[in-house]
Every structure is written in structure tokens, then in C-alpha cells.
PDB file of N, CA and C in Angstrom:
ATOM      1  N   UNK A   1       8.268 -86.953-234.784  1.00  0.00           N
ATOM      2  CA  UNK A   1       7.742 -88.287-234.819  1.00  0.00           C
ATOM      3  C   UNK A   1       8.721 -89.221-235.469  1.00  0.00           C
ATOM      4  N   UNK A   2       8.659 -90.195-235.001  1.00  0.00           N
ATOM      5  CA  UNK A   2       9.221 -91.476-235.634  1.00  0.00           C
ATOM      6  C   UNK A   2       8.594 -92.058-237.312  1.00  0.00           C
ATOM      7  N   UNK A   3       9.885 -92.948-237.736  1.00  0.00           N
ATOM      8  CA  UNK A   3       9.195 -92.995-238.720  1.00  0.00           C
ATOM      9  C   UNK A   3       8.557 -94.690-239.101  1.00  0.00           C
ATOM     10  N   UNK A   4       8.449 -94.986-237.763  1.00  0.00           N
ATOM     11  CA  UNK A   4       7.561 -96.331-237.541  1.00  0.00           C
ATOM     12  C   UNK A   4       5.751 -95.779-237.094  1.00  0.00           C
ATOM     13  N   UNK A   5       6.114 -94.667-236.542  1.00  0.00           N
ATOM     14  CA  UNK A   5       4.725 -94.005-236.298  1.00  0.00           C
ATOM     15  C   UNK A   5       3.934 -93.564-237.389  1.00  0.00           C
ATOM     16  N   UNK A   6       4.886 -92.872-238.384  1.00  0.00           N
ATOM     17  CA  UNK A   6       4.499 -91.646-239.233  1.00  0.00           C
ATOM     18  C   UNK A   6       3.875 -93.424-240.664  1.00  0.00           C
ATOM     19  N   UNK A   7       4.314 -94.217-240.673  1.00  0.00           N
ATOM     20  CA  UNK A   7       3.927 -95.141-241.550  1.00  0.00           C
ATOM     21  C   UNK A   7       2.591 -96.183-240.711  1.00  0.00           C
ATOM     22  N   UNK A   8       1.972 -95.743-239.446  1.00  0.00           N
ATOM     23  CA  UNK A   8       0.681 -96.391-239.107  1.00  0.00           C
ATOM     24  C   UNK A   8       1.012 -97.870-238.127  1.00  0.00           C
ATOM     25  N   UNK A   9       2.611 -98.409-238.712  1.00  0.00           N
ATOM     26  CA  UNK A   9       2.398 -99.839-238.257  1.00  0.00           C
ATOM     27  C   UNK A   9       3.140 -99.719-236.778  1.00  0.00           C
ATOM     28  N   UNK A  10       3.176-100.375-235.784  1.00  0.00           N
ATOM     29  CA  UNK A  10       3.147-100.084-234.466  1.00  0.00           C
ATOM     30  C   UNK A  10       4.467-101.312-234.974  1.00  0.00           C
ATOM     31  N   UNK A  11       5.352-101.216-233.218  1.00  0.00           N
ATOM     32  CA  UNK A  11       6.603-101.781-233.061  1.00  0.00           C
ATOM     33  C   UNK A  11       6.650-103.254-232.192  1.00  0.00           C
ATOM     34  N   UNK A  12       5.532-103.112-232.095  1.00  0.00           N
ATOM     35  CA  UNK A  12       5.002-104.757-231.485  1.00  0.00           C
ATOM     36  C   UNK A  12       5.175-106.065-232.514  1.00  0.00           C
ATOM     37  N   UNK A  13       5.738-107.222-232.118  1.00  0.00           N
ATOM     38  CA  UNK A  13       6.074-107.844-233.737  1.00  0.00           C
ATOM     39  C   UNK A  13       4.586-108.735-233.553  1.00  0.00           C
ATOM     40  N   UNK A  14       4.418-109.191-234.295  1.00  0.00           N
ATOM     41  CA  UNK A  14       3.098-109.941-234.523  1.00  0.00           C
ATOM     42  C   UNK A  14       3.298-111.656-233.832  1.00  0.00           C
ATOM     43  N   UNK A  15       2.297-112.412-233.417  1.00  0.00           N
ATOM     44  CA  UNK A  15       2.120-113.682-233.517  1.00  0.00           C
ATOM     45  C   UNK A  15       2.766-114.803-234.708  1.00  0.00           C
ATOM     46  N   UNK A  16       4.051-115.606-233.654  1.00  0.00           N
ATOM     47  CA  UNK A  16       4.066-116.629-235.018  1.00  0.00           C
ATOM     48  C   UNK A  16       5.805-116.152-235.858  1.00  0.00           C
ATOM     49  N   UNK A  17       5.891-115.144-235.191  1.00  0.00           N
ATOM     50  CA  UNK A  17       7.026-114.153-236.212  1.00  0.00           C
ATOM     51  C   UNK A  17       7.370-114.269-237.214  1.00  0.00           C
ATOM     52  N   UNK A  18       6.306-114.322-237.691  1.00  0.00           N
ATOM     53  CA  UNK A  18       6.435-114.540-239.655  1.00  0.00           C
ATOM     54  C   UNK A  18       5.903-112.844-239.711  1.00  0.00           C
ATOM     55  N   UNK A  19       6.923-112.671-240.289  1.00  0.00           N
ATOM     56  CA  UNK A  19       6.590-110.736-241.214  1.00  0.00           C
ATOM     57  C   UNK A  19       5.482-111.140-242.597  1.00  0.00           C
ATOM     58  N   UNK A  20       5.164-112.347-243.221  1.00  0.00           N
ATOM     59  CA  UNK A  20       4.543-112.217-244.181  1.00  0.00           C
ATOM     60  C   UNK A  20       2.349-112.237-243.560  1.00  0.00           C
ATOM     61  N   UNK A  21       2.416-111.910-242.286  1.00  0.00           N
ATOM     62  CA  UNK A  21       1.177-112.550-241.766  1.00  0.00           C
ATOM     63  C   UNK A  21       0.366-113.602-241.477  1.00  0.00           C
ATOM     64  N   UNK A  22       0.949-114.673-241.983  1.00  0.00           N
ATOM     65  CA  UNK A  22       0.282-116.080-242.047  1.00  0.00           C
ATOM     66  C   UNK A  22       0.606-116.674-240.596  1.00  0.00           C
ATOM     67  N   UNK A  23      -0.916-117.126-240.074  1.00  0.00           N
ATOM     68  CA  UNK A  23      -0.130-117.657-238.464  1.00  0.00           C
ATOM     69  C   UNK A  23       0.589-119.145-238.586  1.00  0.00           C
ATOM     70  N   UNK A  24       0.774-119.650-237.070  1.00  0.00           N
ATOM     71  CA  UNK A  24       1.365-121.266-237.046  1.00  0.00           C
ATOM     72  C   UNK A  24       0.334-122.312-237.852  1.00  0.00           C
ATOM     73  N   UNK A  25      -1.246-121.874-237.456  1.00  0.00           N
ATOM     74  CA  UNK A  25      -2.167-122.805-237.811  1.00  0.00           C
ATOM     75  C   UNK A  25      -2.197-122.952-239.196  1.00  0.00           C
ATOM     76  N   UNK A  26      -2.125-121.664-239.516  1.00  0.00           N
ATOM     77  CA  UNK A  26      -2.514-121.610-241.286  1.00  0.00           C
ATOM     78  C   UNK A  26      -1.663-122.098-241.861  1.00  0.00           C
ATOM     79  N   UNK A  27      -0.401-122.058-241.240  1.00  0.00           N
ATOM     80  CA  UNK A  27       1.161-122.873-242.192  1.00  0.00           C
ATOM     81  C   UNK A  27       0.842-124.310-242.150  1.00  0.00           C
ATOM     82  N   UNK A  28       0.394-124.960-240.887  1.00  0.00           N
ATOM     83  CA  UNK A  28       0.438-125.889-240.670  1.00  0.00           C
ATOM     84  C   UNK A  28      -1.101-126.817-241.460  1.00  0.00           C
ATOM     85  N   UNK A  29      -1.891-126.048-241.484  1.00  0.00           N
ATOM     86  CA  UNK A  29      -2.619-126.396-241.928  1.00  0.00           C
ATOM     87  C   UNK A  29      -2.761-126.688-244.025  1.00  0.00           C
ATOM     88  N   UNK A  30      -1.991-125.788-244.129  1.00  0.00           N
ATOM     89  CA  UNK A  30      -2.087-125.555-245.681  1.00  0.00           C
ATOM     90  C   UNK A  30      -0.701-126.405-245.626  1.00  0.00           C
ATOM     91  N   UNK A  31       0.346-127.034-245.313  1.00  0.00           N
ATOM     92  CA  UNK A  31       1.290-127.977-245.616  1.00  0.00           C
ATOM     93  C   UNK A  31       0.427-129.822-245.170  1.00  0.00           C
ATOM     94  N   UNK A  32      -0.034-129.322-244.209  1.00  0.00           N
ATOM     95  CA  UNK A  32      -0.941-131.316-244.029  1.00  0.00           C
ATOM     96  C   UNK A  32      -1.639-131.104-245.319  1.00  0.00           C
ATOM     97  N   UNK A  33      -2.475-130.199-245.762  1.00  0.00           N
ATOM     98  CA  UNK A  33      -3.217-130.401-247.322  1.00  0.00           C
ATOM     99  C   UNK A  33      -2.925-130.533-248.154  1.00  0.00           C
ATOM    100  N   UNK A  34      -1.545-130.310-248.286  1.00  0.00           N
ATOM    101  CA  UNK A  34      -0.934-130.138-249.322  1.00  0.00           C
ATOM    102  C   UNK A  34      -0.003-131.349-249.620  1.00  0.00           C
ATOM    103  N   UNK A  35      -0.424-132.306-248.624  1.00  0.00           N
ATOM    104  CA  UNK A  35       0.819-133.607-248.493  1.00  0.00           C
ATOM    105  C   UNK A  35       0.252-134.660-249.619  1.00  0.00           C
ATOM    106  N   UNK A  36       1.049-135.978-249.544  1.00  0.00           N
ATOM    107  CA  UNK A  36       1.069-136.539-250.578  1.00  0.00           C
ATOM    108  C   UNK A  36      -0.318-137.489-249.416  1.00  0.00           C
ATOM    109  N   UNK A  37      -0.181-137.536-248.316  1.00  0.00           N
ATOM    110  CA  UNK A  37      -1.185-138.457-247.919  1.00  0.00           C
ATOM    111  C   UNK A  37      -2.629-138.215-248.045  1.00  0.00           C
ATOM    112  N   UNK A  38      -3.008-136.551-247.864  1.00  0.00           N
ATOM    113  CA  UNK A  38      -3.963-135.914-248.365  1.00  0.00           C
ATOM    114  C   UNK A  38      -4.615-136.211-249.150  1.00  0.00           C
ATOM    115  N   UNK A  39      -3.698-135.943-250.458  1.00  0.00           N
ATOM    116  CA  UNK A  39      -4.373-136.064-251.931  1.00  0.00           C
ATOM    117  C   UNK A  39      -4.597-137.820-252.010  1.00  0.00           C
ATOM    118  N   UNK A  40      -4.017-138.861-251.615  1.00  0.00           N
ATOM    119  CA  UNK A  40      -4.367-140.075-251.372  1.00  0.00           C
ATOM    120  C   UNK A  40      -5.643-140.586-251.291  1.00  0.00           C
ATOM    121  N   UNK A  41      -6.064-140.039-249.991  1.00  0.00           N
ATOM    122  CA  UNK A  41      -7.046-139.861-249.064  1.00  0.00           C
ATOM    123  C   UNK A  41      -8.066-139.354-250.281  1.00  0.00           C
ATOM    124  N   UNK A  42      -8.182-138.089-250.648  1.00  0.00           N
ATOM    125  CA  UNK A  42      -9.330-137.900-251.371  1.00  0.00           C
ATOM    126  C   UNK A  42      -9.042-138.296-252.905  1.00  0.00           C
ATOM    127  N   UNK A  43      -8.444-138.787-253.209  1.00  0.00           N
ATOM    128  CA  UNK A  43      -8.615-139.800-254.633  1.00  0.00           C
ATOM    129  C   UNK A  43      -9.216-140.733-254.053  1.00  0.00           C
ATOM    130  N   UNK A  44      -8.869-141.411-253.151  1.00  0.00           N
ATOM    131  CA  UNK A  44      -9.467-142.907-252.446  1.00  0.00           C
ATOM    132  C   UNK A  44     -10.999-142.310-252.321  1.00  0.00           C
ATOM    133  N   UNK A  45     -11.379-141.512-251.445  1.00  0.00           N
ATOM    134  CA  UNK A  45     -12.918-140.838-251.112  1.00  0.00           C
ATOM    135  C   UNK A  45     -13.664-140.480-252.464  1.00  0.00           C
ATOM    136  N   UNK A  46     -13.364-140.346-253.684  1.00  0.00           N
ATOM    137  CA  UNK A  46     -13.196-139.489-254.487  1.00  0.00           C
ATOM    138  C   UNK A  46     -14.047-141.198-255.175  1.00  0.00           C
ATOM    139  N   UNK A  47     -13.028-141.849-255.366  1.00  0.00           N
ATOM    140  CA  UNK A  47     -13.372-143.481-256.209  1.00  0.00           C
ATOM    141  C   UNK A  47     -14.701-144.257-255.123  1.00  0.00           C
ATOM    142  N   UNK A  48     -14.293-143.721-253.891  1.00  0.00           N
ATOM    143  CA  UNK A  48     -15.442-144.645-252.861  1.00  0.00           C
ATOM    144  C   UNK A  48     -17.078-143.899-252.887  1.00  0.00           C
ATOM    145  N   UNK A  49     -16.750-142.900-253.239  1.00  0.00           N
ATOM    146  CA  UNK A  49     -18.106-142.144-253.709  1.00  0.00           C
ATOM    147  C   UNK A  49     -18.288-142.294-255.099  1.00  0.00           C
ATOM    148  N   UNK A  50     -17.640-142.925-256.460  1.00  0.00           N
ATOM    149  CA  UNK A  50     -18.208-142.776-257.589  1.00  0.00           C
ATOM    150  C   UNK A  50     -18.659-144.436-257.286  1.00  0.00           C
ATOM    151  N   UNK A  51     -18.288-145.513-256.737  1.00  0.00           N
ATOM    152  CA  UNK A  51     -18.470-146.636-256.470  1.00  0.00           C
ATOM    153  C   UNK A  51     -19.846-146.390-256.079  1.00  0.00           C
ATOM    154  N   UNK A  52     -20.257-145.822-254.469  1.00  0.00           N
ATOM    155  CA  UNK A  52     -21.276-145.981-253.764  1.00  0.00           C
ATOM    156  C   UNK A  52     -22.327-145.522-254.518  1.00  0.00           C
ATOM    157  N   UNK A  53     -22.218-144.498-255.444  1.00  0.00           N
ATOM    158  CA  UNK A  53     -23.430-144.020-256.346  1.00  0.00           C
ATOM    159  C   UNK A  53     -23.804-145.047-257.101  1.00  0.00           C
ATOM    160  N   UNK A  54     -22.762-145.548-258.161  1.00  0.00           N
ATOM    161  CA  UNK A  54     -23.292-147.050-258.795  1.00  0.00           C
ATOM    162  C   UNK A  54     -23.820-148.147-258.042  1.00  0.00           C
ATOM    163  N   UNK A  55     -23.343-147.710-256.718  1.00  0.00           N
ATOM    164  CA  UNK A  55     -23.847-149.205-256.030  1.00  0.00           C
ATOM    165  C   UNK A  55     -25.305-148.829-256.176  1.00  0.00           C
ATOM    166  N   UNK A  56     -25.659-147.700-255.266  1.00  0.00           N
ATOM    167  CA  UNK A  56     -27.427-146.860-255.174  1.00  0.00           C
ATOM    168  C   UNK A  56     -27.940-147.658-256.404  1.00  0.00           C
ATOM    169  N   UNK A  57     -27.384-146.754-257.359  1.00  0.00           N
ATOM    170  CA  UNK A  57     -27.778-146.885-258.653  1.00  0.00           C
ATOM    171  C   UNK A  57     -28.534-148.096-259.246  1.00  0.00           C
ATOM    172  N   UNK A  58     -27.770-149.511-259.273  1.00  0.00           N
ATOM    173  CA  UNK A  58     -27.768-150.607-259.602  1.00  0.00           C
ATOM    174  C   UNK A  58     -28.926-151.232-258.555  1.00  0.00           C
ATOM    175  N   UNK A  59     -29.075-150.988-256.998  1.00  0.00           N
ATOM    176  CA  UNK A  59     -29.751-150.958-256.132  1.00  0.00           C
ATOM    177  C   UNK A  59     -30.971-150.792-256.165  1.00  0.00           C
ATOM    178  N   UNK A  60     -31.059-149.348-256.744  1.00  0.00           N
ATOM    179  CA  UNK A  60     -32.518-149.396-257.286  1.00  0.00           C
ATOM    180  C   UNK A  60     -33.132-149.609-258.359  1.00  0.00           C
ATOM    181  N   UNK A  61     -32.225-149.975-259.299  1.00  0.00           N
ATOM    182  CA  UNK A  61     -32.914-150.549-260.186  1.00  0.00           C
ATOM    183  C   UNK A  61     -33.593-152.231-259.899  1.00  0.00           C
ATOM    184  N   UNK A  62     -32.431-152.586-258.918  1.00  0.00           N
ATOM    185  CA  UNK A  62     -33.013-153.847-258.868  1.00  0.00           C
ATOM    186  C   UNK A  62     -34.190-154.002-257.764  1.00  0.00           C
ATOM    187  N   UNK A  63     -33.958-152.893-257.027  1.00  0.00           N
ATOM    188  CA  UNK A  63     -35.485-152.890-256.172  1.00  0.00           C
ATOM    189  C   UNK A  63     -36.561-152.565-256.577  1.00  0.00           C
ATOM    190  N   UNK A  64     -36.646-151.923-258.129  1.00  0.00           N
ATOM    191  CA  UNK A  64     -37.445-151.343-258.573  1.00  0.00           C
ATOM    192  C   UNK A  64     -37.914-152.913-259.503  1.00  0.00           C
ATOM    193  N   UNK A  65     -37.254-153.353-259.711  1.00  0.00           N
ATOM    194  CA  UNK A  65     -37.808-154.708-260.472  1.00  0.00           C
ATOM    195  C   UNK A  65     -38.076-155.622-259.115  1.00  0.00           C
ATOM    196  N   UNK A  66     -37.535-156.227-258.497  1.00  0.00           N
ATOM    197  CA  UNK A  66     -38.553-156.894-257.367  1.00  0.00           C
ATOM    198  C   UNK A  66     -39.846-156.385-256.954  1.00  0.00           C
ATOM    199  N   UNK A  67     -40.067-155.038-256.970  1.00  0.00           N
ATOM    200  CA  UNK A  67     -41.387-154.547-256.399  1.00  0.00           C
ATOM    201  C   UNK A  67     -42.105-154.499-257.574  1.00  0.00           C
ATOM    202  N   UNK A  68     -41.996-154.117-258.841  1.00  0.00           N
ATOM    203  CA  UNK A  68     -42.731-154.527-259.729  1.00  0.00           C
ATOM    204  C   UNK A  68     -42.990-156.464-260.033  1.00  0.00           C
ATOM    205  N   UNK A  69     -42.172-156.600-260.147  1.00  0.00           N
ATOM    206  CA  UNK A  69     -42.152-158.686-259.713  1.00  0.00           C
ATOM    207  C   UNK A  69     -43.416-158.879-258.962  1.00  0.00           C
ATOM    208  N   UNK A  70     -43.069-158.290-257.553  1.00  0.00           N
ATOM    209  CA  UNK A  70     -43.989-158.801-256.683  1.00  0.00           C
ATOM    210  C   UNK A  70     -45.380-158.124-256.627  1.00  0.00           C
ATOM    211  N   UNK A  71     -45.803-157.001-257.367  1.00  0.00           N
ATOM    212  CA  UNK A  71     -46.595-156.444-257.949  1.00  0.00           C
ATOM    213  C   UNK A  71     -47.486-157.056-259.083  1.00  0.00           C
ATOM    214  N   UNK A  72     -47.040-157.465-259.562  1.00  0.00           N
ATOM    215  CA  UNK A  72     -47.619-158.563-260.968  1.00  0.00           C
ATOM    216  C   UNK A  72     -47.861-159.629-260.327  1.00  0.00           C
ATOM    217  N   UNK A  73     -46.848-160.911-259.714  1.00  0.00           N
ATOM    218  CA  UNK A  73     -47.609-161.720-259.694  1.00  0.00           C
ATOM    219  C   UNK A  73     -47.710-162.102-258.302  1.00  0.00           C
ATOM    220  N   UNK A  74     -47.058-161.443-257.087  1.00  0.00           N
ATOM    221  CA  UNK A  74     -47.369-162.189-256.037  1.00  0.00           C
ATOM    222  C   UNK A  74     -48.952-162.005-255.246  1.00  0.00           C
ATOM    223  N   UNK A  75     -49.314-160.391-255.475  1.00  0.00           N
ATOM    224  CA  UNK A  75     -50.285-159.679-255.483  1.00  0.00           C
ATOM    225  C   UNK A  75     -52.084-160.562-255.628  1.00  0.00           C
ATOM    226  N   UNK A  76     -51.593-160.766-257.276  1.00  0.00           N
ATOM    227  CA  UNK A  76     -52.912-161.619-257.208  1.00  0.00           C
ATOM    228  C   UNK A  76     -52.878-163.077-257.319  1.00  0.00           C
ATOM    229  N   UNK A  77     -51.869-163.371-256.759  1.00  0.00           N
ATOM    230  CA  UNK A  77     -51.963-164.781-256.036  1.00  0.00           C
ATOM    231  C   UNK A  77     -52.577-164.974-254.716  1.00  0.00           C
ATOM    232  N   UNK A  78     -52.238-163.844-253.690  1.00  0.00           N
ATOM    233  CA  UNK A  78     -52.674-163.740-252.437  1.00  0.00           C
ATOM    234  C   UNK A  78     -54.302-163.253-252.913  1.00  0.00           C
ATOM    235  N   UNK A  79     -54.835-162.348-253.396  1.00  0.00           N
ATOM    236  CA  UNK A  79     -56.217-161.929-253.397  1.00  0.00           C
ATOM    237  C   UNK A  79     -56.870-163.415-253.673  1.00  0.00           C
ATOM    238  N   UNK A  80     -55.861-164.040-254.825  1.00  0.00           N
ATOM    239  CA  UNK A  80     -56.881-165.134-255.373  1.00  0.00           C
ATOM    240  C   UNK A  80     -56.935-166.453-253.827  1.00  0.00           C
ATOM    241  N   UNK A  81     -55.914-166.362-253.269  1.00  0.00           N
ATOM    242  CA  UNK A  81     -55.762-167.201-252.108  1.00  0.00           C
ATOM    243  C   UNK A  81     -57.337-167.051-251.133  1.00  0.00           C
ATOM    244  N   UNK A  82     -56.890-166.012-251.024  1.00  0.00           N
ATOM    245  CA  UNK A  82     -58.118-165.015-250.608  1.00  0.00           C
ATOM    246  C   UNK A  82     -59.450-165.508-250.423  1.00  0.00           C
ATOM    247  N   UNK A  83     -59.757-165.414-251.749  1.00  0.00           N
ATOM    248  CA  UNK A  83     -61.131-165.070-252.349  1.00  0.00           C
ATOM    249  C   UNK A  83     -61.539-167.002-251.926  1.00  0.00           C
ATOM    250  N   UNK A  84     -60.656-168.194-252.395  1.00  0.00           N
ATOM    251  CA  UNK A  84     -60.678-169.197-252.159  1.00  0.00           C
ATOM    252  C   UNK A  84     -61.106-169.609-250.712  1.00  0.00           C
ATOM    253  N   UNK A  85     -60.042-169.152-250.022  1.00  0.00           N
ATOM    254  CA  UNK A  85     -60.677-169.517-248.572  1.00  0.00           C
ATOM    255  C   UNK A  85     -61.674-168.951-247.792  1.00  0.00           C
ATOM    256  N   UNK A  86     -62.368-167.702-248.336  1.00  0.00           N
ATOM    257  CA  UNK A  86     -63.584-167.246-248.186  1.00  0.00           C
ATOM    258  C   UNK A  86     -64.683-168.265-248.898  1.00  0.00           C
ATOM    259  N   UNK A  87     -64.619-168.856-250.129  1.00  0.00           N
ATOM    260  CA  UNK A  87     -65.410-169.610-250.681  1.00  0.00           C
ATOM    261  C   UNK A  87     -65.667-170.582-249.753  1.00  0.00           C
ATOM    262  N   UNK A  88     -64.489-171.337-249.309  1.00  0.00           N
ATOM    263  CA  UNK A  88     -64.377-172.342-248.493  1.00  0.00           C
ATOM    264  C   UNK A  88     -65.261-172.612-246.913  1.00  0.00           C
ATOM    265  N   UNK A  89     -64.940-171.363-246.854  1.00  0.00           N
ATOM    266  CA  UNK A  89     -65.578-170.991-245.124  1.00  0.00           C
ATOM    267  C   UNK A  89     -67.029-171.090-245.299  1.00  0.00           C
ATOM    268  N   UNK A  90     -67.509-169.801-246.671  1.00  0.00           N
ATOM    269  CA  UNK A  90     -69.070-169.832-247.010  1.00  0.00           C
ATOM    270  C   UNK A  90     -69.545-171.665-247.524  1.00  0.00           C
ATOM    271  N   UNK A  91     -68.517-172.476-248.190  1.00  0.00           N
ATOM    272  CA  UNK A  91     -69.413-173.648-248.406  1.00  0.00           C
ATOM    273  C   UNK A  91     -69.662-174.465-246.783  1.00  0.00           C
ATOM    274  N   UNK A  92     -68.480-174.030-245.770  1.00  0.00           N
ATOM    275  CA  UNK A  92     -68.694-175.138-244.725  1.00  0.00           C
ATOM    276  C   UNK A  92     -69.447-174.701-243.678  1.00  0.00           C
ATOM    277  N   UNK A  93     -70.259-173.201-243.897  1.00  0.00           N
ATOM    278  CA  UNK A  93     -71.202-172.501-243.221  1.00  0.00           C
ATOM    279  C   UNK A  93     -72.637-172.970-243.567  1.00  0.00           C
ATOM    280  N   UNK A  94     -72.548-173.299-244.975  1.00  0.00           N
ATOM    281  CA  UNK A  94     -73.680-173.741-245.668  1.00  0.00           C
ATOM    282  C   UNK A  94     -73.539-175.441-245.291  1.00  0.00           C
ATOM    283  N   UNK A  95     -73.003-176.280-245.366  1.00  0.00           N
ATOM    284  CA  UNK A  95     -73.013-177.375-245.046  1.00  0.00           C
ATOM    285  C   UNK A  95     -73.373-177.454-243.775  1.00  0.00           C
ATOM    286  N   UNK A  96     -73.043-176.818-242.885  1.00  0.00           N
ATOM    287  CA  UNK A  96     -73.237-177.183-241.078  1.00  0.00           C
ATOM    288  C   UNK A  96     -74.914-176.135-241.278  1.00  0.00           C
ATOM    289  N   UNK A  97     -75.660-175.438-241.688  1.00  0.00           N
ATOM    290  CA  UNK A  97     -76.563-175.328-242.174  1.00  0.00           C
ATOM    291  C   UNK A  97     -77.654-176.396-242.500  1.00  0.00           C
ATOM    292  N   UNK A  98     -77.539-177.128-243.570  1.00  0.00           N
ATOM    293  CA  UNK A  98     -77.873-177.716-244.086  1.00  0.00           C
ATOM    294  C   UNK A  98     -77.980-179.403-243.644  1.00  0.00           C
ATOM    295  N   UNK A  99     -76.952-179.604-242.522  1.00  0.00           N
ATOM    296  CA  UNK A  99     -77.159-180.888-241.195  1.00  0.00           C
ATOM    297  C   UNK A  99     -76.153-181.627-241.838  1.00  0.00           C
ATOM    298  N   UNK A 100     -74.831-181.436-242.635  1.00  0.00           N
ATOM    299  CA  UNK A 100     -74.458-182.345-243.370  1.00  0.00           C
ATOM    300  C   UNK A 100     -72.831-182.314-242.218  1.00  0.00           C
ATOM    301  N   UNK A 101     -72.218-182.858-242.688  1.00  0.00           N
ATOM    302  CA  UNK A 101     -71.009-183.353-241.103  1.00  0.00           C
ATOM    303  C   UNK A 101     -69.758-181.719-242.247  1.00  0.00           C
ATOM    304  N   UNK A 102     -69.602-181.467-240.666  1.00  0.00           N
ATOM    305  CA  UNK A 102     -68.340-179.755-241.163  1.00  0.00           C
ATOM    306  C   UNK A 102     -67.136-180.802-241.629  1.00  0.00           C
ATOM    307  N   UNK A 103     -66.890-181.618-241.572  1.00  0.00           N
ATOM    308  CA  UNK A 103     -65.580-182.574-241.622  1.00  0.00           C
ATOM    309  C   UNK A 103     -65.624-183.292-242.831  1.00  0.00           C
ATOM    310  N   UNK A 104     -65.149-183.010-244.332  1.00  0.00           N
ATOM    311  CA  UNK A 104     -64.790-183.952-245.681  1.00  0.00           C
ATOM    312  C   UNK A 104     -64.123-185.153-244.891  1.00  0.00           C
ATOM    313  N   UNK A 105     -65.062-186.419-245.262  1.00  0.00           N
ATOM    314  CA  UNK A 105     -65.005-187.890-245.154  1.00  0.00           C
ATOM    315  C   UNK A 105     -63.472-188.272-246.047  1.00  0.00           C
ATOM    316  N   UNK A 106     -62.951-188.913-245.644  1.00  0.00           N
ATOM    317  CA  UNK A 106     -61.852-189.013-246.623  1.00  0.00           C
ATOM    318  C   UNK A 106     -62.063-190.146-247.241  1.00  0.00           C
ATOM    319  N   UNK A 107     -60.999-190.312-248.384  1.00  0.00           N
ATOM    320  CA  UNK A 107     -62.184-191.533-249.738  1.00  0.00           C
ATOM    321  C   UNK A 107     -61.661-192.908-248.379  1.00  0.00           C
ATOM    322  N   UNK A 108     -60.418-193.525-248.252  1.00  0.00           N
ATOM    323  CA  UNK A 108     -60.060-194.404-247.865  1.00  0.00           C
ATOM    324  C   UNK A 108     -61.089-194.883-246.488  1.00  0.00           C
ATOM    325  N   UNK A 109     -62.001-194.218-245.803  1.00  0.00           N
ATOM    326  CA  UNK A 109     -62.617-194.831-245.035  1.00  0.00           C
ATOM    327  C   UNK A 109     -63.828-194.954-245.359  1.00  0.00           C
ATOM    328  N   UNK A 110     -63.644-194.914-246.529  1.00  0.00           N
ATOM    329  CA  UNK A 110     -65.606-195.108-247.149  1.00  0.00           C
ATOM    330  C   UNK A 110     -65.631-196.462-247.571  1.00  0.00           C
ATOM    331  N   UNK A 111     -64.414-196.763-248.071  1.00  0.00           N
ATOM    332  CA  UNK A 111     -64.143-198.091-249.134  1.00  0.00           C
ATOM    333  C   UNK A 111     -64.226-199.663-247.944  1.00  0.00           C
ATOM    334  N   UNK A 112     -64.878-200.286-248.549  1.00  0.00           N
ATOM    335  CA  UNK A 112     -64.860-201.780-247.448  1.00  0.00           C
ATOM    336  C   UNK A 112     -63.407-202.032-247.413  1.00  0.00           C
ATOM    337  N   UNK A 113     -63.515-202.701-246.070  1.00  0.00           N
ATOM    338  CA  UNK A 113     -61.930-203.222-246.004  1.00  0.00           C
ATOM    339  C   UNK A 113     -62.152-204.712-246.892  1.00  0.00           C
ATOM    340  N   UNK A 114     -61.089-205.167-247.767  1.00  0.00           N
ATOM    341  CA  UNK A 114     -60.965-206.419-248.372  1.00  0.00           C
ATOM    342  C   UNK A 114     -60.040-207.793-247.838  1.00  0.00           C
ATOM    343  N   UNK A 115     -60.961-208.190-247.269  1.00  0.00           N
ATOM    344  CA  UNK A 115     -61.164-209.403-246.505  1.00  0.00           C
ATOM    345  C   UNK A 115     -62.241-210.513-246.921  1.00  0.00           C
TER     346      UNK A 115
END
């Protein structure tokens, strides 16, 4: 026997002809990562994600105070709006009831003209 046999590894040379095993892709791939534009790139990604979290951040706090805002007071402004123009409807239900005109007289045509 040979003594390429007797050691297991066959006489075929491998893909790439690098004797250390690493193919074209993997060279090529681990030198683009390893470039200066790379590391650029994710310092830049790196600052644009600690940014975008503060942005969130600041975001909801301030959405969290508008919805409380509008929770306090816009809330029962509208119920009280509400409750008013229901009053309103029930007095002019009761007036047209009662034979009196659905239409508030306005002051200026009550007053004599002065002549």
C-alpha cells in the first residue's frame, strides 16, 4: 500500500485549493466582515438603534401623558356636554307639550321699534 492510503486521506485535492480547508465563500466572507466598512455600518446601526429606543421611550411617555390629559379633562367635558343637550331636548319636548312655541323668541324682536 501506499502511503497516502495507509494515512486515510485520498489524492483528490479539495475545492478552492486551499490545503488549510476553508472554502472561496468562507474567505470571502470573513474578509467583507472584517472590513473597515463593516464595522462602520454597525457602529452607525449600533447608535441608530440606541437613538430609536430613546425615541420609543420619550414617545411613550409623552403618549402616556396626552391620554391621561385627555382622560381628566376632555372626558368629562363631553359627558357634561352630554348630559346638557339631553336637558335641552327634554325642556323643548316639554314645551311643545305644554302648547308653548319649540322656537326661543329672541329679546330684539320683542322690544318696540323706537319711532
Amino acid at each position: 500500500m501506499s502511503a497516502s492510503s495507509s494515512s486515510g486521506r485520498s489524492s483528490v485535492p479539495r475545492r478552492g485549493g486551499s490545503g488549510n480547508g476553508e472554502g472561496l465563500l468562507s474567505r470571502v466572507s470573513s474578509s467583507v466582515s472584517e472590513s473597515a466598512i463593516v464595522a462602520r455600518g454597525r457602529a452607525a446601526a449600533g447608535e441608530a438603534a440606541t437613538v430609536t429606543k430613546k425615541l420609543l421611550r420619550s414617545t411613550g411617555k409623552a403618549a402616556w401623558i396626552a391620554g391621561t390629559t385627555f382622560l381628566v379633562l376632555v372626558v368629562p367635558l363631553i359627558i357634561e356636554m352630554d348630559r346638557e343637550q339631553q336637558l335641552n331636548e327634554l325642556e323643548m319636548q316639554q314645551s311643545a307639550l305644554l302648547g308653548a312655541p319649540t322656537t326661543p323668541t329672541p329679546l330684539y324682536a320683542t322690544a318696540a321699534p323706537s319711532k
